[in-house]
N, C-alpha and C. Protein backbone atom coordinates (compact mmCIF):
# COMPACT_ATOMS: atom_id res chain seq x y z
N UNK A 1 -25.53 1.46 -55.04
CA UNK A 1 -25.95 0.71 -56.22
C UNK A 1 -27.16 1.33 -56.91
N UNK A 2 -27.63 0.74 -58.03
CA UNK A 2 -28.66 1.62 -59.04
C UNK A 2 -30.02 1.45 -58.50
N UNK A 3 -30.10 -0.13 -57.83
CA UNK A 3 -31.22 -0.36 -57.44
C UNK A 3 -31.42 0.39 -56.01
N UNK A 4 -30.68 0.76 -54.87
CA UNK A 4 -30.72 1.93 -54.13
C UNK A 4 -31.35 3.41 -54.59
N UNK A 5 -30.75 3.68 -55.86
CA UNK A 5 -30.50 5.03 -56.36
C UNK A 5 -32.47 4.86 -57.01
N UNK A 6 -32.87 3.81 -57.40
CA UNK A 6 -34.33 3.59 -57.77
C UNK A 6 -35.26 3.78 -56.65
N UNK A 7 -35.06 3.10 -55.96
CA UNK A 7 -35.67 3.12 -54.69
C UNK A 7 -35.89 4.12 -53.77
N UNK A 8 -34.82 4.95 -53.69
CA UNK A 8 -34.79 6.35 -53.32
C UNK A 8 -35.58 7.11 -54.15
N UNK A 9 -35.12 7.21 -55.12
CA UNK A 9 -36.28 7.53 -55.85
C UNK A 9 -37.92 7.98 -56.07
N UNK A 10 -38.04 6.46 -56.10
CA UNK A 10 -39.30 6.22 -55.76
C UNK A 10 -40.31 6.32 -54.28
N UNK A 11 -39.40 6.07 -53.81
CA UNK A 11 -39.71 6.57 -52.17
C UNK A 11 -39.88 8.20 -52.00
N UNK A 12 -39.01 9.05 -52.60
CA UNK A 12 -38.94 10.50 -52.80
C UNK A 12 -40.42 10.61 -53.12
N UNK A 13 -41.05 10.45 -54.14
CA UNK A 13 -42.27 10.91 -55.09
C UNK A 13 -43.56 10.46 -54.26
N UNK A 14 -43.16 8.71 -54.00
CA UNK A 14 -44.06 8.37 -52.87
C UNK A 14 -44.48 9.34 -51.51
N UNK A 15 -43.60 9.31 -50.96
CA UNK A 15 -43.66 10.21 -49.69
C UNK A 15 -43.92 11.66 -49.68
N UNK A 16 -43.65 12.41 -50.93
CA UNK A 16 -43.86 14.01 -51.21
C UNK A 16 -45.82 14.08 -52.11
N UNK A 17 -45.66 12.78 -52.59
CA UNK A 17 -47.39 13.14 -53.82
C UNK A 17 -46.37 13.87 -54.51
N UNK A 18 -45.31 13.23 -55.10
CA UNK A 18 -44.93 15.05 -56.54
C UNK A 18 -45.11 13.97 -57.72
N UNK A 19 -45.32 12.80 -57.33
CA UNK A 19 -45.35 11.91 -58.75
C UNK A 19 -45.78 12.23 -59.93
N UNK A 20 -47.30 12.59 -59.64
CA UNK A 20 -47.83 13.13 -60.78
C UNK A 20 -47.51 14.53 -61.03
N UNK A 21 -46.93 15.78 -60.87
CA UNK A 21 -46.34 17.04 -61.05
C UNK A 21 -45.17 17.21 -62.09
N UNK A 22 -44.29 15.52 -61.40
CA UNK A 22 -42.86 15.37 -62.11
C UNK A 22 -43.46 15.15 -63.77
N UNK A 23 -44.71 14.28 -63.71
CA UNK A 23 -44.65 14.02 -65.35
C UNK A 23 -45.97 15.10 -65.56
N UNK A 24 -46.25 16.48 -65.62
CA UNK A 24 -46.83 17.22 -66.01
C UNK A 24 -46.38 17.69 -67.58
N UNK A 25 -44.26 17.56 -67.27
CA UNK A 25 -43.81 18.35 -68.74
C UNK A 25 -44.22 17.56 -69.94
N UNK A 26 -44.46 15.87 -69.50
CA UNK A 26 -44.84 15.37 -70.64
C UNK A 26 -46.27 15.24 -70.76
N UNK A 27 -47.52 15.34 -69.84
CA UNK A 27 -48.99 15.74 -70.03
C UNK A 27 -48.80 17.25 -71.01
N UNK A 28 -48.14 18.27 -70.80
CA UNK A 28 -48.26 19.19 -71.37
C UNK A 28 -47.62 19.22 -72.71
N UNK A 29 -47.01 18.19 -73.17
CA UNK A 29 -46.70 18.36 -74.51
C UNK A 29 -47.14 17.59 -75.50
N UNK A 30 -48.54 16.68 -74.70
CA UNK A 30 -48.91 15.99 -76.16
C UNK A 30 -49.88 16.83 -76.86
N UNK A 31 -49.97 17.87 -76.74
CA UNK A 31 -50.80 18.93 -77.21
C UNK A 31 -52.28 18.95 -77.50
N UNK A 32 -52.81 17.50 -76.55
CA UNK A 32 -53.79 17.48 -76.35
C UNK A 32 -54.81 18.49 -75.24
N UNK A 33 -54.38 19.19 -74.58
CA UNK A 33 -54.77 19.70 -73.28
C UNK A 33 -54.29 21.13 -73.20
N UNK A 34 -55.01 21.95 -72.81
CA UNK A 34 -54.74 22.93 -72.65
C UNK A 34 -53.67 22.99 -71.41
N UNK A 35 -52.91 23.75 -71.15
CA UNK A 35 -51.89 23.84 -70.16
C UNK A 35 -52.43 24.83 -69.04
N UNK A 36 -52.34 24.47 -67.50
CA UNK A 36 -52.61 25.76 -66.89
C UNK A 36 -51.75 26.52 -66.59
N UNK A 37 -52.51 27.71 -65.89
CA UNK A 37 -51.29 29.20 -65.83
C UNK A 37 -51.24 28.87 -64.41
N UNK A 38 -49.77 29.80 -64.32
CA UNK A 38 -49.30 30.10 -63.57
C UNK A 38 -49.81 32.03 -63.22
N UNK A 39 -49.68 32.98 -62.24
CA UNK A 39 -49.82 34.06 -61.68
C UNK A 39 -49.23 34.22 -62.46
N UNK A 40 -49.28 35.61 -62.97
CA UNK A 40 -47.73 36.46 -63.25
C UNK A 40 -46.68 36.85 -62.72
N UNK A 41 -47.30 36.45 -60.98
CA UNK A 41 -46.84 37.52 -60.19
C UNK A 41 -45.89 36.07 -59.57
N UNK A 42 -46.15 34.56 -60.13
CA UNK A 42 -45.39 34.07 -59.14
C UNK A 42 -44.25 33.57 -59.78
N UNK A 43 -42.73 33.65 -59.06
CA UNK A 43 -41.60 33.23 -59.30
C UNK A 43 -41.30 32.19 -60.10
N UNK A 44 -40.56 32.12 -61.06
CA UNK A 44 -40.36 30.58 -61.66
C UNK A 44 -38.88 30.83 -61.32
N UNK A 45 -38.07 29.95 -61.41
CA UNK A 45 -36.65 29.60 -61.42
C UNK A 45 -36.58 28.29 -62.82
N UNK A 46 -35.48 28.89 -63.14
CA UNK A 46 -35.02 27.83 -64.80
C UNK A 46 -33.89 27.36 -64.78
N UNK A 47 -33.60 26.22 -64.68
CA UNK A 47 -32.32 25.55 -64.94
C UNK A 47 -32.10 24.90 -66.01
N UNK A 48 -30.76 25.77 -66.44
CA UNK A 48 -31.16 24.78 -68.19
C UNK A 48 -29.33 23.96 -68.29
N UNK A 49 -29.83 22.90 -68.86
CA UNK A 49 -29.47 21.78 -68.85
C UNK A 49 -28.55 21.24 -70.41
N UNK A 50 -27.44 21.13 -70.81
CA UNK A 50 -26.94 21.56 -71.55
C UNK A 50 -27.24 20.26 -72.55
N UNK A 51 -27.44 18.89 -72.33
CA UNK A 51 -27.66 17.84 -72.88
C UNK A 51 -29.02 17.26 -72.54
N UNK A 52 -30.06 18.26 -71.97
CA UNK A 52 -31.42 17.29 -71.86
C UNK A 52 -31.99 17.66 -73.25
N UNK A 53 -32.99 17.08 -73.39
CA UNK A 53 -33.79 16.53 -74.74
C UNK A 53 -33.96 17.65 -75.38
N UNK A 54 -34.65 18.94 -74.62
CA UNK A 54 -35.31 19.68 -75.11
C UNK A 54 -34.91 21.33 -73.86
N UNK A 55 -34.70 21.81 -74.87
CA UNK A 55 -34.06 23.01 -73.69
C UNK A 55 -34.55 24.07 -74.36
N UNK A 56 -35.20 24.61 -72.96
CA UNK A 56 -35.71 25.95 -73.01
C UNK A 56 -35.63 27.10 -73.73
N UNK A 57 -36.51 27.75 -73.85
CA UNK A 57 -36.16 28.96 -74.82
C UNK A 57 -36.41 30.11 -74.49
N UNK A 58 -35.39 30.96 -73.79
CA UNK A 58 -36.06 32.06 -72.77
C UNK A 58 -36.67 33.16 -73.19
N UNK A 59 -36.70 33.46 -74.18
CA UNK A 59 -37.49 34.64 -74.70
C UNK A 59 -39.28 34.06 -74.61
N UNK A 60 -39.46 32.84 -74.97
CA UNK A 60 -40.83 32.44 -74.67
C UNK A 60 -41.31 32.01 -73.19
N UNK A 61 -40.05 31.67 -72.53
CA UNK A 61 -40.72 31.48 -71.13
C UNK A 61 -40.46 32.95 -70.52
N UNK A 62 -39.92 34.21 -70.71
CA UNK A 62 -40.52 35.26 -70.55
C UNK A 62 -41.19 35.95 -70.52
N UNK A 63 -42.33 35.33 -71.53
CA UNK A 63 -43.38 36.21 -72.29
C UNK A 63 -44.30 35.74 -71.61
N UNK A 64 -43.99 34.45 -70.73
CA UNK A 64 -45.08 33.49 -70.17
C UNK A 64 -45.07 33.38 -68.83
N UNK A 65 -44.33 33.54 -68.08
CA UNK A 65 -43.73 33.17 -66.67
C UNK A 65 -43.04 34.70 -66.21
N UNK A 66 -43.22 34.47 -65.21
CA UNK A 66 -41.95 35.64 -64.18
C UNK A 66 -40.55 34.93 -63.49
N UNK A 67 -39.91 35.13 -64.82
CA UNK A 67 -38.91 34.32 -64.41
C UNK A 67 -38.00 35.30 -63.40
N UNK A 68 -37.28 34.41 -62.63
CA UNK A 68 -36.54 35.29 -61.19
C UNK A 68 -35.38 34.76 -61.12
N UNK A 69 -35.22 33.70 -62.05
CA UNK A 69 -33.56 33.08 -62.10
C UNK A 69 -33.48 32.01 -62.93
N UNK A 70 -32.40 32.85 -63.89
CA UNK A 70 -32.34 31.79 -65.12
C UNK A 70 -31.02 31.41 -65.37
N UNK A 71 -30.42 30.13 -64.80
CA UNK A 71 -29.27 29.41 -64.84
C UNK A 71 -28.82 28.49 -65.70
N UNK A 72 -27.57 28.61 -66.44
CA UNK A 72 -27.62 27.92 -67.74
C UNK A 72 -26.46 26.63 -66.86
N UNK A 73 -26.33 25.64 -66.78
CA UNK A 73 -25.57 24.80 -66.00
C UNK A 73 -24.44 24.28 -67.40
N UNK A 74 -23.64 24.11 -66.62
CA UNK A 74 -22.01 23.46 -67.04
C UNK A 74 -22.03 21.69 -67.33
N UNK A 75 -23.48 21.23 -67.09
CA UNK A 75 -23.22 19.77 -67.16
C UNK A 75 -24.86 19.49 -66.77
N UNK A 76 -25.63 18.23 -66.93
CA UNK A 76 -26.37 17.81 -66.62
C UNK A 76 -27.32 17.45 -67.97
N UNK A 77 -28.16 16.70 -67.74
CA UNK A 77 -29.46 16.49 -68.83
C UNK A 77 -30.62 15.74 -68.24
N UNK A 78 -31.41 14.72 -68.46
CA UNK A 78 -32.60 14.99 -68.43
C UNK A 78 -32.97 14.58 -66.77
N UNK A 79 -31.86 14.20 -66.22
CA UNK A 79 -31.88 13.79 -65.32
C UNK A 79 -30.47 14.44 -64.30
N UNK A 80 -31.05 15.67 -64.07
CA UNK A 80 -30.00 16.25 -63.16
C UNK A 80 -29.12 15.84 -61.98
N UNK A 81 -31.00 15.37 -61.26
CA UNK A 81 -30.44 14.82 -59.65
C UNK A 81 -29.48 13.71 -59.35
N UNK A 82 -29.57 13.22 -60.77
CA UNK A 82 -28.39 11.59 -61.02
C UNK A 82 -27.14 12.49 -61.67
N UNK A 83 -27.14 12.97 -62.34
CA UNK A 83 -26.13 13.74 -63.23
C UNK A 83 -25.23 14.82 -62.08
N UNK A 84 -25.78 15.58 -61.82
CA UNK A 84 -25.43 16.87 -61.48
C UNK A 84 -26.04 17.57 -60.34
N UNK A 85 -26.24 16.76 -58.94
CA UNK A 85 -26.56 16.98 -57.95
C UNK A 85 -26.07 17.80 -57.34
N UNK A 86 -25.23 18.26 -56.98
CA UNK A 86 -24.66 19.37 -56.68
C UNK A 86 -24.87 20.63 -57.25
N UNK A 87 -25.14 20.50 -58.31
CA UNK A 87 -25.51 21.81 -59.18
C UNK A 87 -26.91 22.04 -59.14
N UNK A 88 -27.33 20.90 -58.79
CA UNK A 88 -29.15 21.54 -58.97
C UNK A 88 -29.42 22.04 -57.86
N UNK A 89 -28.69 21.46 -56.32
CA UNK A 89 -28.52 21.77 -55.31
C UNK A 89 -28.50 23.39 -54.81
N UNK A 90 -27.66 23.28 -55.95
CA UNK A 90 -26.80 24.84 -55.07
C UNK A 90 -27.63 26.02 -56.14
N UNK A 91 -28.08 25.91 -56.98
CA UNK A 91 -29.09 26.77 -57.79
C UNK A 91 -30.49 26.87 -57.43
N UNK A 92 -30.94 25.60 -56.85
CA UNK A 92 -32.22 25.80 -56.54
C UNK A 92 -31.83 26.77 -55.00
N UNK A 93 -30.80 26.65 -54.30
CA UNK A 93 -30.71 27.05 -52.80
C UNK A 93 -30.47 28.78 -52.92
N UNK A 94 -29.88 29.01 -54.43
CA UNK A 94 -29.71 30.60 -55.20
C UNK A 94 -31.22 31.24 -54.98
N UNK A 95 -31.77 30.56 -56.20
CA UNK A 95 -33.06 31.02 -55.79
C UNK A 95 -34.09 31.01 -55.18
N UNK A 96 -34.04 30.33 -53.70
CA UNK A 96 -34.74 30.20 -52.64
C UNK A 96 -34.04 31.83 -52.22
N UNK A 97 -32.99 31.68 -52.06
CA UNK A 97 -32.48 32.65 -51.21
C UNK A 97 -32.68 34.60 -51.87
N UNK A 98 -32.98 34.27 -53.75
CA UNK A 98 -33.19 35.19 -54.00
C UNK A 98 -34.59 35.74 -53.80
N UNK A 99 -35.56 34.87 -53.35
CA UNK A 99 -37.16 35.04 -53.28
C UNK A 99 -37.44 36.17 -52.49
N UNK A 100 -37.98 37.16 -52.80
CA UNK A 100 -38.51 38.54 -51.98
C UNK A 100 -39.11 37.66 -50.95
């Protein structure tokens, strides 16, 4: 049920501290704040998402990031892990496995 699928959820973010990380994309876009960097040197992985809000643009996250795997997916949007679990699954497990 949905209220399971919430709860899990929330328990996920609870138990990891990623709560505040998950909503960084929207701290970083009220264009109040400067954004921090990332290394050059460290890996990003990109999953792009064919119906979320706002989709990536890889020539600028090139110029910005070291990208190491850039996957355009067959289905999903702003909410993958509900959408398209399996696919975020098996891409994020790509590029674990591609990591020097």
């Amino acid at each position: 049920p949905a209220v399971d699928a919430i709860l899990d959820t929330v328990t996920l973010y609870w138990a990891t501290r990623s709560a505040g990380s998950s909503m960084f994309i929207y701290h970083a876009n009220d264009g109040s704040r400067a954004q921090p960097t990332l290394s050059p040197k460290t890996p990003v992985g990109v999953a792009v998402l064919p119906y979320d809000i706002v989709r990536p643009i890889r020539s600028l996250a090139e110029d910005r990031f070291a990208i190491a795997r850039w996957t355009e997916l067959p289905g999903g949007g702003h909410f993958p892990g509900f959408e398209v679990p399996d696919l975020i699954a098996a891409d994020l497990a790509c590029f674990i496995e591609e990591l020097p």
